[in-house]
Protein backbone atom coordinates (compact mmCIF):
# COMPACT_ATOMS: atom_id res chain seq x y z
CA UNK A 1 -48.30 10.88 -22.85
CA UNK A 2 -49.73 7.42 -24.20
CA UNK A 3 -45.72 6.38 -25.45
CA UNK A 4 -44.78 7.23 -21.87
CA UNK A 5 -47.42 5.04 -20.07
CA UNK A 6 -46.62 2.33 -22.41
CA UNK A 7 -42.16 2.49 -21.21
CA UNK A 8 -43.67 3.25 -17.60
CA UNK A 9 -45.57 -0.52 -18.09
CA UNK A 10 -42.33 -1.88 -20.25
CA UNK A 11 -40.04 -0.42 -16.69
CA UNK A 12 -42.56 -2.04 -14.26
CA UNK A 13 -42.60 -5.95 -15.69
CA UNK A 14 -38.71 -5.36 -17.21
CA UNK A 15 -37.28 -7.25 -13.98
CA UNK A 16 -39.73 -9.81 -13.66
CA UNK A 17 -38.77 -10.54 -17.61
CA UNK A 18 -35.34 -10.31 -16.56
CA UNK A 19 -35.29 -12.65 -14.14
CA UNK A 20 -38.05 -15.06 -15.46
CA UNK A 21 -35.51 -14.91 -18.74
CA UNK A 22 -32.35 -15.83 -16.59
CA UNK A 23 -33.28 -18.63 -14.26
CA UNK A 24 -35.84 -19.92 -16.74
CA UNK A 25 -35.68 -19.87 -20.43
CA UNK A 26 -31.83 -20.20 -20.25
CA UNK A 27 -31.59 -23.02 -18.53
CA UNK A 28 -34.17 -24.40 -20.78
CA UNK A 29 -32.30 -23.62 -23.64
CA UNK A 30 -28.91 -24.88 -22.16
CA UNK A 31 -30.67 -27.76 -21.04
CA UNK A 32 -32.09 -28.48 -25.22
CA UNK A 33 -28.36 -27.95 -25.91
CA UNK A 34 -27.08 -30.37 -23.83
CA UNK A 35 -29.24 -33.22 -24.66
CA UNK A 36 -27.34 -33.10 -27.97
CA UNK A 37 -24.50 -33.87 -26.08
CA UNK A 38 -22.09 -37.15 -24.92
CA UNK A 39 -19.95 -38.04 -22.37
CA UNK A 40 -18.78 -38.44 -18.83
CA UNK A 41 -18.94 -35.17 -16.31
CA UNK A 42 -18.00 -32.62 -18.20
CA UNK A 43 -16.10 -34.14 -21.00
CA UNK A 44 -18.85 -33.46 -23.29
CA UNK A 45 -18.95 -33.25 -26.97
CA UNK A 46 -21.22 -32.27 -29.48
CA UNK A 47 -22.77 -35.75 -31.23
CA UNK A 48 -26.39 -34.96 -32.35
CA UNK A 49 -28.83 -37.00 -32.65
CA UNK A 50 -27.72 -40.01 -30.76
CA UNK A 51 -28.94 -39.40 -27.13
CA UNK A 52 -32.14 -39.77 -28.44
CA UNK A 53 -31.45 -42.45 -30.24
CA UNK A 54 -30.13 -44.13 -27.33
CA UNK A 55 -33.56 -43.01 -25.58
CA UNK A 56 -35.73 -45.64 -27.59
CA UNK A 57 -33.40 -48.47 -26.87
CA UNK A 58 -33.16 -48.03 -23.28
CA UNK A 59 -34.72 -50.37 -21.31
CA UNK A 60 -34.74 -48.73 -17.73
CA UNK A 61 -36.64 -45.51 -19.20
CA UNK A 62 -39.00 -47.94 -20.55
CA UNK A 63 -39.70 -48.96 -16.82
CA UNK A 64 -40.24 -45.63 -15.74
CA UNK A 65 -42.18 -44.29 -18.37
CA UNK A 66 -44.44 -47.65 -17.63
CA UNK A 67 -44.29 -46.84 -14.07
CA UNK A 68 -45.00 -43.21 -13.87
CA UNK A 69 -47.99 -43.55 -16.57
CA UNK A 70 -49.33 -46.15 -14.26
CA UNK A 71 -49.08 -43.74 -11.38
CA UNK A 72 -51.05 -41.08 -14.02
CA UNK A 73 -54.00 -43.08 -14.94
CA UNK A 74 -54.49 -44.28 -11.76
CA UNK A 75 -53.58 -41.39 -9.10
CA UNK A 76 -55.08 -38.27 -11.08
CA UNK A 77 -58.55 -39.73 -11.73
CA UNK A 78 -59.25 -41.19 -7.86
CA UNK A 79 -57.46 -37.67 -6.75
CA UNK A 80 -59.75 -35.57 -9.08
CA UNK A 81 -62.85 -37.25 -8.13
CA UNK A 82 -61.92 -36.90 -4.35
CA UNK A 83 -61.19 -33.47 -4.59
CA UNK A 84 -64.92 -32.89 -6.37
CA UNK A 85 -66.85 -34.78 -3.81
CA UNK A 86 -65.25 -33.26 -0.53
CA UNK A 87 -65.57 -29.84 -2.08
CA UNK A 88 -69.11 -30.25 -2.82
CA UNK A 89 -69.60 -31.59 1.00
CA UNK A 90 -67.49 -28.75 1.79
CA UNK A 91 -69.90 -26.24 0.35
CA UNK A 92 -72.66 -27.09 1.94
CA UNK A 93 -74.33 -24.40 4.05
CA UNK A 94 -75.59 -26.36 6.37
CA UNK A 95 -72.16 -27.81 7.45
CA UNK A 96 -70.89 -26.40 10.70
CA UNK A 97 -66.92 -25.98 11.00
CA UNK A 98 -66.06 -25.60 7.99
CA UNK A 99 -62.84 -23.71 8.18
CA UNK A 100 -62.11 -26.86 10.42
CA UNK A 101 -62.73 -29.01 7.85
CA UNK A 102 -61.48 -27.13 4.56
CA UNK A 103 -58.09 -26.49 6.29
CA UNK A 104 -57.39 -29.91 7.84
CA UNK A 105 -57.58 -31.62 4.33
CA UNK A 106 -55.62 -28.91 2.92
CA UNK A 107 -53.11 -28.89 5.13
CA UNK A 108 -51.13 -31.79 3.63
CA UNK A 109 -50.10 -29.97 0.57
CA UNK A 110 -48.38 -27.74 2.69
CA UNK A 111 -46.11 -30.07 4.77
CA UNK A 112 -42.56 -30.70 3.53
CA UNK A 113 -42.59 -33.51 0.76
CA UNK A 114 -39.34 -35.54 2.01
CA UNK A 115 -41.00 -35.03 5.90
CA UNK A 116 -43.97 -36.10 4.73
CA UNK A 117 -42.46 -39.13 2.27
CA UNK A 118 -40.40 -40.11 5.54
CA UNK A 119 -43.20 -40.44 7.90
CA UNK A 120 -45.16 -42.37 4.68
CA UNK A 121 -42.65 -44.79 4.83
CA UNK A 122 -42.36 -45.67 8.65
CA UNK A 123 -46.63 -45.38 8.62
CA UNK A 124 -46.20 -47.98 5.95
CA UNK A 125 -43.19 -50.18 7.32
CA UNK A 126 -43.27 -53.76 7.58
CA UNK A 127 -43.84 -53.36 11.46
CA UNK A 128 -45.52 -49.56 10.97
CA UNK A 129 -48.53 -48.31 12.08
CA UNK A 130 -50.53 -49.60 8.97
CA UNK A 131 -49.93 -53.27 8.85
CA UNK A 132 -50.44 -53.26 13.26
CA UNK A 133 -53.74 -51.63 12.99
CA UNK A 134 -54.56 -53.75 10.43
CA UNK A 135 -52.97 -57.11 12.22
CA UNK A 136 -54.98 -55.72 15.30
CA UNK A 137 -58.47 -55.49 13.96
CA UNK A 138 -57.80 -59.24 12.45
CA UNK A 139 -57.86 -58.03 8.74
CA UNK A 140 -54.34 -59.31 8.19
CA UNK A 141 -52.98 -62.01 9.28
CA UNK A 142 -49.02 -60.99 8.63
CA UNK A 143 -47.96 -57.74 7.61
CA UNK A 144 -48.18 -56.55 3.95
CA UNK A 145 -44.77 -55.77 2.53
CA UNK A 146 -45.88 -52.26 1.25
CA UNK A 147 -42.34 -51.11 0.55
CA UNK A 148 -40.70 -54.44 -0.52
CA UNK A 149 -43.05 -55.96 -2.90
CA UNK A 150 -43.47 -54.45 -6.43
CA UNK A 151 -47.18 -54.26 -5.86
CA UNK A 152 -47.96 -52.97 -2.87
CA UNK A 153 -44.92 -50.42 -3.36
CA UNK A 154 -46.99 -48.70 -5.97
CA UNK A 155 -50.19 -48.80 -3.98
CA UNK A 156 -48.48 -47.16 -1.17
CA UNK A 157 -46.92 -44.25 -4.21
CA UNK A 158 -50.52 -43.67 -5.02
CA UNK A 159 -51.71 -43.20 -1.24
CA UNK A 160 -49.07 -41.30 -0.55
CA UNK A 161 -49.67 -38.69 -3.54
CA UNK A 162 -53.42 -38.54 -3.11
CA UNK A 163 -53.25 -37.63 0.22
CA UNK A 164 -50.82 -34.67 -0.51
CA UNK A 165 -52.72 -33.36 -3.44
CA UNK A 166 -56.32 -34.32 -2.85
CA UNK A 167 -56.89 -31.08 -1.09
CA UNK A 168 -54.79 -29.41 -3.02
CA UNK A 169 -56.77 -29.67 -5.81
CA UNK A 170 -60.14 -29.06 -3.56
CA UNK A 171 -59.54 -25.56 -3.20
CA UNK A 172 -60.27 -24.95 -6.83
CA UNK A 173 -63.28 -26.82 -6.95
CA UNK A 174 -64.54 -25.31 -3.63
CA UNK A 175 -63.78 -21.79 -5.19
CA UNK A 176 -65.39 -22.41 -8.50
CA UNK A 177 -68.30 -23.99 -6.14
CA UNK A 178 -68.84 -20.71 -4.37
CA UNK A 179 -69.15 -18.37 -7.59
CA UNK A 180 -72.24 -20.76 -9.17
CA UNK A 181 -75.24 -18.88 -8.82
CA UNK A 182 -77.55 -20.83 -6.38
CA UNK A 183 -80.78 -19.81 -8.24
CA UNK A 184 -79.57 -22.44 -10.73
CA UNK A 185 -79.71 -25.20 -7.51
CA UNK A 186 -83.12 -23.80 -6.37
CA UNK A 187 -84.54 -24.08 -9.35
CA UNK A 188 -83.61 -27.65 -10.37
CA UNK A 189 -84.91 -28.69 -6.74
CA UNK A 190 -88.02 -27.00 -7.35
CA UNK A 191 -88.26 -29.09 -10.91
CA UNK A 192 -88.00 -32.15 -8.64
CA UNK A 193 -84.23 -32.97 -9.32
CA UNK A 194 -82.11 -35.36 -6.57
CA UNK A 195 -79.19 -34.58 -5.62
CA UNK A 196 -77.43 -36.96 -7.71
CA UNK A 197 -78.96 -35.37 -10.74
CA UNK A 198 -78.37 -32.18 -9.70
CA UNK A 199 -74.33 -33.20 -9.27
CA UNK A 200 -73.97 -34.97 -12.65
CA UNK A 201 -76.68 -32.37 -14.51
CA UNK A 202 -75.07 -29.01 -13.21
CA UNK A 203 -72.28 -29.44 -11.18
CA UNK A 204 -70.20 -31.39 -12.93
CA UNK A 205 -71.14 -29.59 -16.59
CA UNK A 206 -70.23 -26.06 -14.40
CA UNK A 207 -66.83 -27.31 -12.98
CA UNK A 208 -65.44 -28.49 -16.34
CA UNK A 209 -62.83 -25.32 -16.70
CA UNK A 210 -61.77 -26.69 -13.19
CA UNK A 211 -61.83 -30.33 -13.85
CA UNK A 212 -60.04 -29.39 -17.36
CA UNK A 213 -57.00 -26.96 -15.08
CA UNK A 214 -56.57 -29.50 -12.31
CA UNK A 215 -56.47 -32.54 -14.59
CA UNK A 216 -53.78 -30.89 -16.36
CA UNK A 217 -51.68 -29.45 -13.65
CA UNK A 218 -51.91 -33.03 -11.66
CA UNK A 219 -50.66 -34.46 -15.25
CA UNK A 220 -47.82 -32.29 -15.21
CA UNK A 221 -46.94 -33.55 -11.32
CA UNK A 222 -47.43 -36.98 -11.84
CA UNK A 223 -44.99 -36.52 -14.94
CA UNK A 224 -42.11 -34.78 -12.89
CA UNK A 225 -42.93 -37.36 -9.81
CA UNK A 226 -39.69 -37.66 -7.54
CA UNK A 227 -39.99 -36.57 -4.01
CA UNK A 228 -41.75 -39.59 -3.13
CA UNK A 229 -40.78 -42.00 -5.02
CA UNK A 230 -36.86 -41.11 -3.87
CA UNK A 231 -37.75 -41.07 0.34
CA UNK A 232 -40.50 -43.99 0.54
CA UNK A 233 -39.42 -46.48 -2.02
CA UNK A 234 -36.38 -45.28 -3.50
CA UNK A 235 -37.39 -46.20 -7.29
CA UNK A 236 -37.15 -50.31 -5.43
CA UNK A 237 -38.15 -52.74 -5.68
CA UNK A 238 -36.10 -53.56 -8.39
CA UNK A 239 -37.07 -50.77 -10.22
CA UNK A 240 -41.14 -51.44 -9.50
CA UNK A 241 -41.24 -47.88 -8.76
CA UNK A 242 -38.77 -45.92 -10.67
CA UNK A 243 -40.30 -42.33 -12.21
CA UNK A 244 -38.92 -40.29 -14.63
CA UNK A 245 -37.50 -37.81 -12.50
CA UNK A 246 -35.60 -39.93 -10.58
CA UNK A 247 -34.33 -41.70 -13.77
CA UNK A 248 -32.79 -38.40 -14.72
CA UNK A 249 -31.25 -37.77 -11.31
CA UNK A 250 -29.53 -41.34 -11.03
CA UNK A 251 -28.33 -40.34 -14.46
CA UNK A 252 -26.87 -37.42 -13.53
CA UNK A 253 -25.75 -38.04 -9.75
CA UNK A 254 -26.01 -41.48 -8.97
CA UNK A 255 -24.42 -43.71 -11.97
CA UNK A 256 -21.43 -42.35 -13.99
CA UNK A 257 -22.91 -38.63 -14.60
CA UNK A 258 -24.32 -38.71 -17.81
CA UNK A 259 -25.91 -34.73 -18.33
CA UNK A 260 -26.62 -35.15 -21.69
CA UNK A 261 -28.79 -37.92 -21.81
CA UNK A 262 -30.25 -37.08 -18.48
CA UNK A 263 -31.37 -33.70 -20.58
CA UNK A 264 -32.78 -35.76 -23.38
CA UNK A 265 -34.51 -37.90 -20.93
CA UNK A 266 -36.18 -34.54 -19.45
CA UNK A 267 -37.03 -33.38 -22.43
CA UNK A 268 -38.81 -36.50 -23.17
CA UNK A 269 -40.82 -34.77 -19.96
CA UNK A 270 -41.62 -31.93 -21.48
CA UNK A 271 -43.07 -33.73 -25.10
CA UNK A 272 -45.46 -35.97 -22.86
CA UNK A 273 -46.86 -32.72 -21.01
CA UNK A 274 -47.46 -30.89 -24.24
CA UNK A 275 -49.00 -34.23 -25.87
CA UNK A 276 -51.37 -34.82 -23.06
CA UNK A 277 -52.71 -31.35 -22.12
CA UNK A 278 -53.20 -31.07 -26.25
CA UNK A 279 -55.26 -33.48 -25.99
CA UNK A 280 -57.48 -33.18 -22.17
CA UNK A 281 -57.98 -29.85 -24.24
CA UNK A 282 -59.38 -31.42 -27.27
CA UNK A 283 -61.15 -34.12 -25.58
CA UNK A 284 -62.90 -31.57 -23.45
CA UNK A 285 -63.85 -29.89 -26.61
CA UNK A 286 -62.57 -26.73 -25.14
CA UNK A 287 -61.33 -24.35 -28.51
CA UNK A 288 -60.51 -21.21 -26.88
């Protein structure tokens, strides 16, 4: 009886391996393959080690390693914090429309990224809505070139991503929020504690599994960055803006295709993601 629960369990997952297997762990594997691979379209041939080779002399993945890091350290932490703060306002009981509230800022992360990216870059056009409302209230005196200048191109990146993903990454805090006992908030009030203590003293310490889970999975996104990068700025100007992701499809679709180095460049992806969630772990101390 207990070997023929155990095939009934094997029978129930044995598609989901299946498939999972297929259209994800060969690839992968095909993908590892080819980055050990040279030439044009498909002419390739077996040459070892010397995509990756080429990988540390390359200039232009420099630039977009540069680039997308800058979008990391920058985007993630402002998004994270964000996130925290509206959730907490979010939770408060004495907050009417709430549902209002909760699903307007996260309804963003549900909109189509190239719509989304599109409408970015008209909001943030040299005569958009952005620099007129700004020109109109007398803060500017001539547009900003948000899209043209190296600067302001990455400004508008960051915007653009933290107002997708900010409420995204809200719902997990707001969920965690709702399953800490509130005995825990009465009775620091009742010790005398503000607010702000109680935030940094309970909340915080309490949300670190969250803070730990989103910090990783908005790593991972900032690392595979393209959507937005390809409709607002187009990796311009000059390159200000180029991400890894969209390194790896000019490689492959817009300069002579080059698959093999593009899948040495995107497993260059994969090493930074398993580098920097080793160590958020570690430097959260979490061990389990």
């Amino acid at each position: 009886m207990r070997n023929r629960t155990k095939h009934t369990g094997w029978l129930f997952i044995a598609l989901a391996v299946i498939l999972i297997s297929i259209f994800y762990f060969y690839p992968m594997i095909q993908a590892l393959l080819l980055s050990f691979k040279t030439g044009a379209g498909a002419n390739l041939h077996f040459d070892g080690l010397s995509n990756y080779k080429r990988l540390f002399s390359d200039k232009t993945f420099f630039t977009a390693v540069k680039n997308t890091f800058l979008f990391l350290i920058i985007q993630v932490p402002i998004m994270i914090i964000f996130a925290m703060i509206i959730s907490v306002l979010l939770n408060d009981s004495k907050l009417r429309f709430k549902g209002f509230f909760r699903t307007a800022i996260f309804l963003p992360c549900v909109t189509s990224l190239v719509a989304y990216s599109v409408v970015f870059k008209y909001l943030f056009g040299n005569d958009g809505l952005i620099n007129l409302a700004l020109m109109k209230i007398h803060l500017l005196s001539e547009p900003i070139q948000w899209i043209s200048d190296p600067f302001w191109a990455k400004i508008t990146i960051i915007i653009a991503i933290t107002w997708r993903w900010t409420g995204y990454n809200m719902i997990f805090f707001l969920s965690s929020l709702q399953n800490i006992d509130h005995s825990i908030y009465e009775a620091a009030r009742i010790d005398g504690a503000s607010a702000v203590k109680t935030f940094f003293s309970i909340t915080i310490p309490l949300l670190k599994p969250i803070i730990l889970f989103t910090s990783i999975t908005s790593t991972i996104g900032t690392l595979q960055l393209f959507d937005e990068i390809m409709n607002i700025t187009k990796g311009g100007p000059g390159n200000a803006t180029l991400s890894i992701s969209q390194y790896i499809y000019n490689l492959s679709f817009k300069y002579t295709p080059d698959f093999g180095y593009a899948a040495t460049v995107s497993y260059s992806i994969v090493i930074m993601i398993i580098v920097l969630s080793f160590l958020q772990i570690r430097l959260a101390g979490d061990d389990k």
